[in-house]
Each structure stands twice: as structure tokens, then as C-alpha cells.
PDB file of N, CA and C in Angstrom:
ATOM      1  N   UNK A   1     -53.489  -4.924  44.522  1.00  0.00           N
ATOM      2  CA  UNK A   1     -52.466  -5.002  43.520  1.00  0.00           C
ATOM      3  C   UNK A   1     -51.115  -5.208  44.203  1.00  0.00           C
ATOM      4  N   UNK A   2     -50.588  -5.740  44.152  1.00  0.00           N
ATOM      5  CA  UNK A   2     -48.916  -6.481  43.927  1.00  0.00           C
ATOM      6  C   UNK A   2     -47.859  -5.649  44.024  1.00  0.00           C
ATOM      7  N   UNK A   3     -47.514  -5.157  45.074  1.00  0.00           N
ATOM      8  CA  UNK A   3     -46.429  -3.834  44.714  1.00  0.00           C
ATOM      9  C   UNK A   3     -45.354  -4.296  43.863  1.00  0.00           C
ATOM     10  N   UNK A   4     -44.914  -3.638  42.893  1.00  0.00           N
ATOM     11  CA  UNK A   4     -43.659  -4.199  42.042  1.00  0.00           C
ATOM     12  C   UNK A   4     -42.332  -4.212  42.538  1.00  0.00           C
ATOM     13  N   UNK A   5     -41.281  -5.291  42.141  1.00  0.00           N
ATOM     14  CA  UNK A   5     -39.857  -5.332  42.888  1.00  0.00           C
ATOM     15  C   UNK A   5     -39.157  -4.890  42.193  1.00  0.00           C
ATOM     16  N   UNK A   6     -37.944  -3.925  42.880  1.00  0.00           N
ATOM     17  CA  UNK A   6     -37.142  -2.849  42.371  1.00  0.00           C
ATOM     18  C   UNK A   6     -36.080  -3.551  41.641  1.00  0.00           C
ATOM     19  N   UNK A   7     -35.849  -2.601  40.663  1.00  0.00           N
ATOM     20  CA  UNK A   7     -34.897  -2.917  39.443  1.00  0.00           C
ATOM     21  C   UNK A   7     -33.532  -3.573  40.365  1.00  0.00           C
ATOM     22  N   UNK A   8     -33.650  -2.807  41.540  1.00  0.00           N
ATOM     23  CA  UNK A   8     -31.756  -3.282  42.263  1.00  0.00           C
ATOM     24  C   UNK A   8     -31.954  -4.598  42.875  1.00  0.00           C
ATOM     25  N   UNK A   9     -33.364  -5.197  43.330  1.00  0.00           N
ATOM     26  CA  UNK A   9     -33.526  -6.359  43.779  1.00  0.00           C
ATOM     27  C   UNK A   9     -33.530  -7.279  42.598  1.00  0.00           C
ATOM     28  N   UNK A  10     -33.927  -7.071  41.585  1.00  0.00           N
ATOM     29  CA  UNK A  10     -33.784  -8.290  40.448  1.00  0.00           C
ATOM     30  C   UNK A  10     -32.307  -7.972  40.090  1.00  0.00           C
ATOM     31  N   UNK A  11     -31.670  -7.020  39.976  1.00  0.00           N
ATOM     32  CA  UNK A  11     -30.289  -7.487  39.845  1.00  0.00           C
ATOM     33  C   UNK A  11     -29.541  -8.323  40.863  1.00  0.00           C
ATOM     34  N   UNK A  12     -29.834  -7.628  42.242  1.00  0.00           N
ATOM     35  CA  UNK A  12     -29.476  -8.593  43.110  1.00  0.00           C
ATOM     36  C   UNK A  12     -29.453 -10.409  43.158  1.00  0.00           C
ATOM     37  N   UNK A  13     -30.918 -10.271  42.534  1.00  0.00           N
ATOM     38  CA  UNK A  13     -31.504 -11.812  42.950  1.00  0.00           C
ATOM     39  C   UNK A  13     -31.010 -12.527  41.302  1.00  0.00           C
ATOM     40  N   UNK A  14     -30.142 -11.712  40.165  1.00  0.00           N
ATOM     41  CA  UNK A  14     -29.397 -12.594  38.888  1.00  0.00           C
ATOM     42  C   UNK A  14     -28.442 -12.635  39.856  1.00  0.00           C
ATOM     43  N   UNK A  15     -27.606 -11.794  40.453  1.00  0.00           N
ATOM     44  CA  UNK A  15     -26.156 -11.621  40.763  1.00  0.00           C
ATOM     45  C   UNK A  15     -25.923 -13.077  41.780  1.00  0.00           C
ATOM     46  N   UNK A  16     -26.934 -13.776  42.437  1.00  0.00           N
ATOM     47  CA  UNK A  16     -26.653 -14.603  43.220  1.00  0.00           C
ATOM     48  C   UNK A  16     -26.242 -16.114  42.234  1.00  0.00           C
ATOM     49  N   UNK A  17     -27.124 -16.199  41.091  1.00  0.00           N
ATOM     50  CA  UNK A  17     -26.517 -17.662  40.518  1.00  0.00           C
ATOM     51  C   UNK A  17     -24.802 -16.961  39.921  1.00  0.00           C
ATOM     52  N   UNK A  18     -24.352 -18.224  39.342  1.00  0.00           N
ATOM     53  CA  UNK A  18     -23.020 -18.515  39.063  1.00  0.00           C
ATOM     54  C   UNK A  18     -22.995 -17.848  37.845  1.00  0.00           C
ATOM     55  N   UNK A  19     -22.216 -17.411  37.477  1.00  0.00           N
ATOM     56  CA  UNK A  19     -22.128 -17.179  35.761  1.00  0.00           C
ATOM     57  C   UNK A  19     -21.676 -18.364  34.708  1.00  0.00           C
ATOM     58  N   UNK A  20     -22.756 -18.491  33.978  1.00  0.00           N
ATOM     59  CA  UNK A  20     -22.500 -19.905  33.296  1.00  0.00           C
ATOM     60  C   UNK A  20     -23.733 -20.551  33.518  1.00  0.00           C
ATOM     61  N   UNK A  21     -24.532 -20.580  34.480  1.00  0.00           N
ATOM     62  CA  UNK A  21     -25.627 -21.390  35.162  1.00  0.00           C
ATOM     63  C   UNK A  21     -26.557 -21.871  33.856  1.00  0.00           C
ATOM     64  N   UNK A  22     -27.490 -21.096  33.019  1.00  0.00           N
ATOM     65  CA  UNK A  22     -27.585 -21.305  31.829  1.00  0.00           C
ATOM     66  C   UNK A  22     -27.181 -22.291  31.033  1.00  0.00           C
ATOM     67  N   UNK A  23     -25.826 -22.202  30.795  1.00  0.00           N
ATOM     68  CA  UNK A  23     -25.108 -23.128  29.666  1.00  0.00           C
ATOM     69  C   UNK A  23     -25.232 -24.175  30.372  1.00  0.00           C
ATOM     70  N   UNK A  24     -24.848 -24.679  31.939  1.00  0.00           N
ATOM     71  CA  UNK A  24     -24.724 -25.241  32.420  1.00  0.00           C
ATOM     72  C   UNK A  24     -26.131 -26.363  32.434  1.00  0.00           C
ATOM     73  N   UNK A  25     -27.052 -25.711  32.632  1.00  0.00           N
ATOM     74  CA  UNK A  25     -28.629 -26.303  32.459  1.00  0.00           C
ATOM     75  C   UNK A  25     -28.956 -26.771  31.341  1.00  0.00           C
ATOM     76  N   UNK A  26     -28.378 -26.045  30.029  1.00  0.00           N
ATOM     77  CA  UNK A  26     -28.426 -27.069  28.687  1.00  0.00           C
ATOM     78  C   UNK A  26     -27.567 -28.342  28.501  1.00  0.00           C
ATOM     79  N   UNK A  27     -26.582 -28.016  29.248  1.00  0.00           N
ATOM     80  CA  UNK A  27     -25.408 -29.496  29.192  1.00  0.00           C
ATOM     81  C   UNK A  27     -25.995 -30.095  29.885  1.00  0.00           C
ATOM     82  N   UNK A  28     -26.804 -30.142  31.038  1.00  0.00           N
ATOM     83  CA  UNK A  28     -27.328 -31.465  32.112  1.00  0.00           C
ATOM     84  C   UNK A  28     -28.360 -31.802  31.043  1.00  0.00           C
ATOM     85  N   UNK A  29     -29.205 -31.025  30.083  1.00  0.00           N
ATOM     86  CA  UNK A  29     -30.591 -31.415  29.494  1.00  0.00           C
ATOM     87  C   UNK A  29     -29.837 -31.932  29.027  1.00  0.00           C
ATOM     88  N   UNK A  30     -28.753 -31.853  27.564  1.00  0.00           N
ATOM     89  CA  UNK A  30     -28.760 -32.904  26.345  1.00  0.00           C
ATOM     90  C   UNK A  30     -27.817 -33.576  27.004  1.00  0.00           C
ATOM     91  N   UNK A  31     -27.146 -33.882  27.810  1.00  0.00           N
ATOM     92  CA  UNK A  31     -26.622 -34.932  28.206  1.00  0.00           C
ATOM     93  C   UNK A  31     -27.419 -35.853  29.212  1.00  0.00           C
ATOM     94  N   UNK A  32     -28.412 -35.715  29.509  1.00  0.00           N
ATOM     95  CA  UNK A  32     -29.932 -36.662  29.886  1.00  0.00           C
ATOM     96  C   UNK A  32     -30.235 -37.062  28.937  1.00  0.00           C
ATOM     97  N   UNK A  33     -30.693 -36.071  27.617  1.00  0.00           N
ATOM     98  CA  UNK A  33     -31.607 -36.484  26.450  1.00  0.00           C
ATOM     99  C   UNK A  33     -30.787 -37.536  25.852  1.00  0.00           C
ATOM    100  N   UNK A  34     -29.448 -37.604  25.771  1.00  0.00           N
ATOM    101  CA  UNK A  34     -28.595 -38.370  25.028  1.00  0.00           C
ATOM    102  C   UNK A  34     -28.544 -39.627  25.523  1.00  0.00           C
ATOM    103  N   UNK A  35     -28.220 -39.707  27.124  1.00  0.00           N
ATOM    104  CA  UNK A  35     -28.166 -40.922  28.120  1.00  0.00           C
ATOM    105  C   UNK A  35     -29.468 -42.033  27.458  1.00  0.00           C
ATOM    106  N   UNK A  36     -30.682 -41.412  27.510  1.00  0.00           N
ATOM    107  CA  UNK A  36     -31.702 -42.194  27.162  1.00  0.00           C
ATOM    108  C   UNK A  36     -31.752 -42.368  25.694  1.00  0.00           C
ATOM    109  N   UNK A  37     -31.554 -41.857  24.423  1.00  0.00           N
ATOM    110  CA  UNK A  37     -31.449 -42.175  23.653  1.00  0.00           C
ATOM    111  C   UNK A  37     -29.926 -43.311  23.117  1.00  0.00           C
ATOM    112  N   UNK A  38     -28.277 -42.440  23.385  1.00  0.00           N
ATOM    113  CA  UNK A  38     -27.645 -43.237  22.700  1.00  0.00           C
ATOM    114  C   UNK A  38     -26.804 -44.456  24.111  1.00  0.00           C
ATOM    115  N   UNK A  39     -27.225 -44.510  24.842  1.00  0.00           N
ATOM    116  CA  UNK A  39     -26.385 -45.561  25.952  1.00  0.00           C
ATOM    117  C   UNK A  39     -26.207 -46.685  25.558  1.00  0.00           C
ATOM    118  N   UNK A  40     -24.629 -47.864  25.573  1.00  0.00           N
ATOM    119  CA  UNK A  40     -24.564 -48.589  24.767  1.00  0.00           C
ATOM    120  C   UNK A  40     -23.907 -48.370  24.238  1.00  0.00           C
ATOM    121  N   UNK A  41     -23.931 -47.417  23.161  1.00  0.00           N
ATOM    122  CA  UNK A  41     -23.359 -47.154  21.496  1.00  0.00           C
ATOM    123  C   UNK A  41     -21.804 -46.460  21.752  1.00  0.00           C
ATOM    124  N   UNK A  42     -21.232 -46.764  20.469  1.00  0.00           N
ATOM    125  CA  UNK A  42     -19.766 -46.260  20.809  1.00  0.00           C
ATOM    126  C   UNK A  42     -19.799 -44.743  21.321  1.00  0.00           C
ATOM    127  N   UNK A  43     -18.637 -44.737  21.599  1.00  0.00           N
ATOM    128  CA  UNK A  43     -18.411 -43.165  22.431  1.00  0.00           C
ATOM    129  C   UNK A  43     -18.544 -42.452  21.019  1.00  0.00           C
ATOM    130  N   UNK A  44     -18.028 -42.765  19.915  1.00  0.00           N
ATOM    131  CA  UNK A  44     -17.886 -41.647  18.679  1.00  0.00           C
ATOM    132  C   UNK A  44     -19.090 -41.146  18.290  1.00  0.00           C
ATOM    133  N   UNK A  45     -20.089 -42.359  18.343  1.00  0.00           N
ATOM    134  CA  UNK A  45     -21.489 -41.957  18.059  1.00  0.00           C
ATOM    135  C   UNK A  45     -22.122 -41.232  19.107  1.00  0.00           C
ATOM    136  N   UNK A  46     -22.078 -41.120  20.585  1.00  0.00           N
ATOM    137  CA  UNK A  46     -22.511 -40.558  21.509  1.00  0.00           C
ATOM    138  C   UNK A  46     -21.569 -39.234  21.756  1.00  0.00           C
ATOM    139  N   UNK A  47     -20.786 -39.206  21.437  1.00  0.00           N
ATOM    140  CA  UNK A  47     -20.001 -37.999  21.403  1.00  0.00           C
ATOM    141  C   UNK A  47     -20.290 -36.987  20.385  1.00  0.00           C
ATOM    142  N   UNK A  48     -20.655 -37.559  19.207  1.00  0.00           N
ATOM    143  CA  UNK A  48     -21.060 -36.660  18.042  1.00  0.00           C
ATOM    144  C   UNK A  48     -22.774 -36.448  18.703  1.00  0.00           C
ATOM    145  N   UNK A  49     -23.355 -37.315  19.371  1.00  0.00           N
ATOM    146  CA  UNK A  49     -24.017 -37.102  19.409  1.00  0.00           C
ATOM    147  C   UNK A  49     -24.902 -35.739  20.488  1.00  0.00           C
ATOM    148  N   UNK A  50     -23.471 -35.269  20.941  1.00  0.00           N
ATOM    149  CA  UNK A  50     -23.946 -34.724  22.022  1.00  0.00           C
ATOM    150  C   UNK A  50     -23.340 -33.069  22.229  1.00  0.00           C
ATOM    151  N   UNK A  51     -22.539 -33.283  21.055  1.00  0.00           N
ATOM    152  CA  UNK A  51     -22.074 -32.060  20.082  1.00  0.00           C
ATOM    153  C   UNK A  51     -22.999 -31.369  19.519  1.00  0.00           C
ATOM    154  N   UNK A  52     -23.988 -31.744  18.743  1.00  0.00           N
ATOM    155  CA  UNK A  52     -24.721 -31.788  17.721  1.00  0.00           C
ATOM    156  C   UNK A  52     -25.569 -30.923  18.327  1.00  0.00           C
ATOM    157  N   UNK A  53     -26.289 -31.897  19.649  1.00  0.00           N
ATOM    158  CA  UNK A  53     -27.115 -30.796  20.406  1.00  0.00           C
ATOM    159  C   UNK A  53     -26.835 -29.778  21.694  1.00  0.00           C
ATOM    160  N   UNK A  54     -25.890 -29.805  21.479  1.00  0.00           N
ATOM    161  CA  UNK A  54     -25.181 -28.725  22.339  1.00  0.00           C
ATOM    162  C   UNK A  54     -25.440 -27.281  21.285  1.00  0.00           C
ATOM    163  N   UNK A  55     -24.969 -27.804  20.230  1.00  0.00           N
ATOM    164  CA  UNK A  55     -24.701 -26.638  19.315  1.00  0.00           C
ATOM    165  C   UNK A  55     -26.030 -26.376  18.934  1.00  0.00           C
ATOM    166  N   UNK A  56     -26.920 -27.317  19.088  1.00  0.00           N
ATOM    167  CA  UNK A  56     -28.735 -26.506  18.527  1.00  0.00           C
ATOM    168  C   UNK A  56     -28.811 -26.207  19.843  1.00  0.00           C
ATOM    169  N   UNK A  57     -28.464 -25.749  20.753  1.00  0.00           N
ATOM    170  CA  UNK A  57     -28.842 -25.083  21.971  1.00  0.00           C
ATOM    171  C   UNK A  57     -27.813 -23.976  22.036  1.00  0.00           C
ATOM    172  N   UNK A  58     -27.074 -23.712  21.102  1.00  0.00           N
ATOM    173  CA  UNK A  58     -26.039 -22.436  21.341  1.00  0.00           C
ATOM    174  C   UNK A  58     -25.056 -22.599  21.996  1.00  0.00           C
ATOM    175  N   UNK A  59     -24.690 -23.412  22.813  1.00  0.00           N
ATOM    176  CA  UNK A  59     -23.517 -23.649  23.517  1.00  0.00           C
ATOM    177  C   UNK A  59     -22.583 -24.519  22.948  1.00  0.00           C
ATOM    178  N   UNK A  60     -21.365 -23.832  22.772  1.00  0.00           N
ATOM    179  CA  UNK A  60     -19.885 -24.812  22.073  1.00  0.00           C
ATOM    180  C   UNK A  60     -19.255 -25.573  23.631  1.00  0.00           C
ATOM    181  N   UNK A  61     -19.339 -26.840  22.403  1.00  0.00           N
ATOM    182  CA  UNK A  61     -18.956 -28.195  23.620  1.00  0.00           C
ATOM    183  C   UNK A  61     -17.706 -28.114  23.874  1.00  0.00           C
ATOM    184  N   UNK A  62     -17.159 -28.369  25.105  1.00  0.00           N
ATOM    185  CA  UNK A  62     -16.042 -28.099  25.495  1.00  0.00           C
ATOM    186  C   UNK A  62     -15.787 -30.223  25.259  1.00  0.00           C
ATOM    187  N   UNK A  63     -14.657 -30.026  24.552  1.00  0.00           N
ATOM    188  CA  UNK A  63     -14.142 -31.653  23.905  1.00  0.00           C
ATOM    189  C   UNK A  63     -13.259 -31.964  24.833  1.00  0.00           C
ATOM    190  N   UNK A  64     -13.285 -31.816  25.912  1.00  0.00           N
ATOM    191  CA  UNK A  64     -12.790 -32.789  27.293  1.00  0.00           C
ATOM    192  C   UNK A  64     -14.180 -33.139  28.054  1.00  0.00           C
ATOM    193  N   UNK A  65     -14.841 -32.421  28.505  1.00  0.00           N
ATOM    194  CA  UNK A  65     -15.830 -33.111  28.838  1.00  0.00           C
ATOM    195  C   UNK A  65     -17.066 -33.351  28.427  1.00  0.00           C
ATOM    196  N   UNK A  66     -17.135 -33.342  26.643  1.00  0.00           N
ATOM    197  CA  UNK A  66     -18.035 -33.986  25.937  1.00  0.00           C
ATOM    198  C   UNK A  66     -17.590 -35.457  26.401  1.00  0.00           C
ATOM    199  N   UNK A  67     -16.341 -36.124  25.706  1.00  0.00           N
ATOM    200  CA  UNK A  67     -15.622 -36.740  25.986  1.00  0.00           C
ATOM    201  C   UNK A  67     -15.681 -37.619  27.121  1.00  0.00           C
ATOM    202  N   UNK A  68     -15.525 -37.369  28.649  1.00  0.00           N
ATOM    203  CA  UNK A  68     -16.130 -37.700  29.810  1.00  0.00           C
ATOM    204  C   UNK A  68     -17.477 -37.915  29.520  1.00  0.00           C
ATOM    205  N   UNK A  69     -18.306 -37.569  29.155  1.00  0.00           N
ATOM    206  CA  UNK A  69     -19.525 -38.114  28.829  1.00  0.00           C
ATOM    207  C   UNK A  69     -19.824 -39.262  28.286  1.00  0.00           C
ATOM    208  N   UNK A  70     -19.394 -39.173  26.914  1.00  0.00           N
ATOM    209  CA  UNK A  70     -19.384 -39.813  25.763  1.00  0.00           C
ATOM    210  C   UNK A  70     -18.607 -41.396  26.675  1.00  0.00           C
ATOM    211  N   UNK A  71     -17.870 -40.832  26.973  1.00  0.00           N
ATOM    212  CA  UNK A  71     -17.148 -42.710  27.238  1.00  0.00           C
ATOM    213  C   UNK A  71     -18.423 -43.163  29.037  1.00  0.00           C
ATOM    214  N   UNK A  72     -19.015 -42.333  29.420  1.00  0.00           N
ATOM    215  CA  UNK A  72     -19.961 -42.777  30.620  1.00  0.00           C
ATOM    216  C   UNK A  72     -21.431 -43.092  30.071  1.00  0.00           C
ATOM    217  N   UNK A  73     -21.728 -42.685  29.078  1.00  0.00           N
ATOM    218  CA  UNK A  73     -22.978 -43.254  28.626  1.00  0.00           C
ATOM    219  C   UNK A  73     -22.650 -44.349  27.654  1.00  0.00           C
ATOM    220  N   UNK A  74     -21.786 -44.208  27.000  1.00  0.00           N
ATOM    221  CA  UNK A  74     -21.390 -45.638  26.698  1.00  0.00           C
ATOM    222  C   UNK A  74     -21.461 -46.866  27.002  1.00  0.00           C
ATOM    223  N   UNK A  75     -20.883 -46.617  28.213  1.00  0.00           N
ATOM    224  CA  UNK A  75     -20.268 -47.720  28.583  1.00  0.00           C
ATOM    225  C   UNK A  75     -21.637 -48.632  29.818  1.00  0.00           C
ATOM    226  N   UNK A  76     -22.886 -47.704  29.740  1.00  0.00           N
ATOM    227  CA  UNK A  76     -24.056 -48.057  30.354  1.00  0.00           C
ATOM    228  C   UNK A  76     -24.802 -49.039  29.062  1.00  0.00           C
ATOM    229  N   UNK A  77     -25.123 -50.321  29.790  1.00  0.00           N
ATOM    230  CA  UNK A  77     -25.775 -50.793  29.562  1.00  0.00           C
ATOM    231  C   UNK A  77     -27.479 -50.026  28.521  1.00  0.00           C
ATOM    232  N   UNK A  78     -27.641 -50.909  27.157  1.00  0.00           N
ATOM    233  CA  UNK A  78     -29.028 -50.130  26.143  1.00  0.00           C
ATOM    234  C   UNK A  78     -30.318 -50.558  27.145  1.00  0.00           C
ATOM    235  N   UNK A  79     -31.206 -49.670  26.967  1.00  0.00           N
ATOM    236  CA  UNK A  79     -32.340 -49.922  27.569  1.00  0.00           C
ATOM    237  C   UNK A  79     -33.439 -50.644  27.011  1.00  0.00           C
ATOM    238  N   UNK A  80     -34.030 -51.277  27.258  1.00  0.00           N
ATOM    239  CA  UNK A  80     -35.131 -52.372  26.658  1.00  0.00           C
ATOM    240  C   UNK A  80     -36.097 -51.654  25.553  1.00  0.00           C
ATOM    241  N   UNK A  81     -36.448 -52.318  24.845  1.00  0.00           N
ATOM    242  CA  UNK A  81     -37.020 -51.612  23.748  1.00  0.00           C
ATOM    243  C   UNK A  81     -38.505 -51.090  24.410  1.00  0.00           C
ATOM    244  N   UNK A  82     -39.153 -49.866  24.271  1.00  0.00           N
ATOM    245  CA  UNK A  82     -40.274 -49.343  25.114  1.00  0.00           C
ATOM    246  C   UNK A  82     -41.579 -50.061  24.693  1.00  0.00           C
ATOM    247  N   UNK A  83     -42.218 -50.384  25.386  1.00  0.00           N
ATOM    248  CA  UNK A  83     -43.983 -51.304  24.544  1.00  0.00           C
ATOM    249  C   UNK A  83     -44.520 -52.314  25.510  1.00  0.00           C
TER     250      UNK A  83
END
């Protein structure tokens, strides 16, 4: 059997990521998920679009660098239709 690790080592081993790390991991997901879905399309539509799922993931979008986003997936070339 597995000896178990002490309550002060799992605090230890949260205390090492950043605070934020979390939120941070949902903004890289829907701003991937978005890249492949809205690239191309105006920033307003990719910007709303990336609001939207920020907020079904709990995290409020910070509107400077939704923004930075929104005008970089834009401005990428749409991807070929899949088939």
C-alpha cells in the first residue's frame, strides 16, 4: 500500500503554481476553441465570441485582451471547409 502525502506537502505542491493559473488555462482553451472556429470573421463577431465562452467557463473577460485576441484571430486567414 502507497503511503499517503501529507496535508503540508499538497499545500506546498498548490503554493508552487501562480495564482490565476486556472483562469489562465480556460483563456488558452476558448481562445484555441475560437481560433478554429471564428478566424477570418470580424473582430466584433470573434470578440463576442470569446466573451460568451469565457463566461460559460466562469471567468469575466478582461476587454483589453479579449480585444488583442479578437483583432489576431481575425485577421488569420478561414480554414478550408473539413471533408
Amino acid at each position: 500500500m502507497e503511503p499517503l502525502a501529507s496535508i503540508s506537502g499538497l499545500a506546498t505542491e498548490a503554493s508552487r503554481r501562480p495564482i490565476g493559473w486556472q483562469v489562465q488555462l480556460r483563456v488558452d482553451y476558448v481562445v484555441n476553441k475560437v481560433m478554429q472556429t471564428h478566424r477570418g470573421q470580424s473582430e466584433d463577431v470573434v470578440k463576442q465570441a470569446i466573451q460568451d465562452q469565457l463566461r460559460v467557463y466562469g471567468v469575466v473577460p478582461n476587454n483589453r485582451q479579449v480585444s488583442q485576441y479578437a483583432t489576431a484571430i481575425s485577421a488569420l486567414p478561414q480554414l478550408p471547409p473539413a471533408g
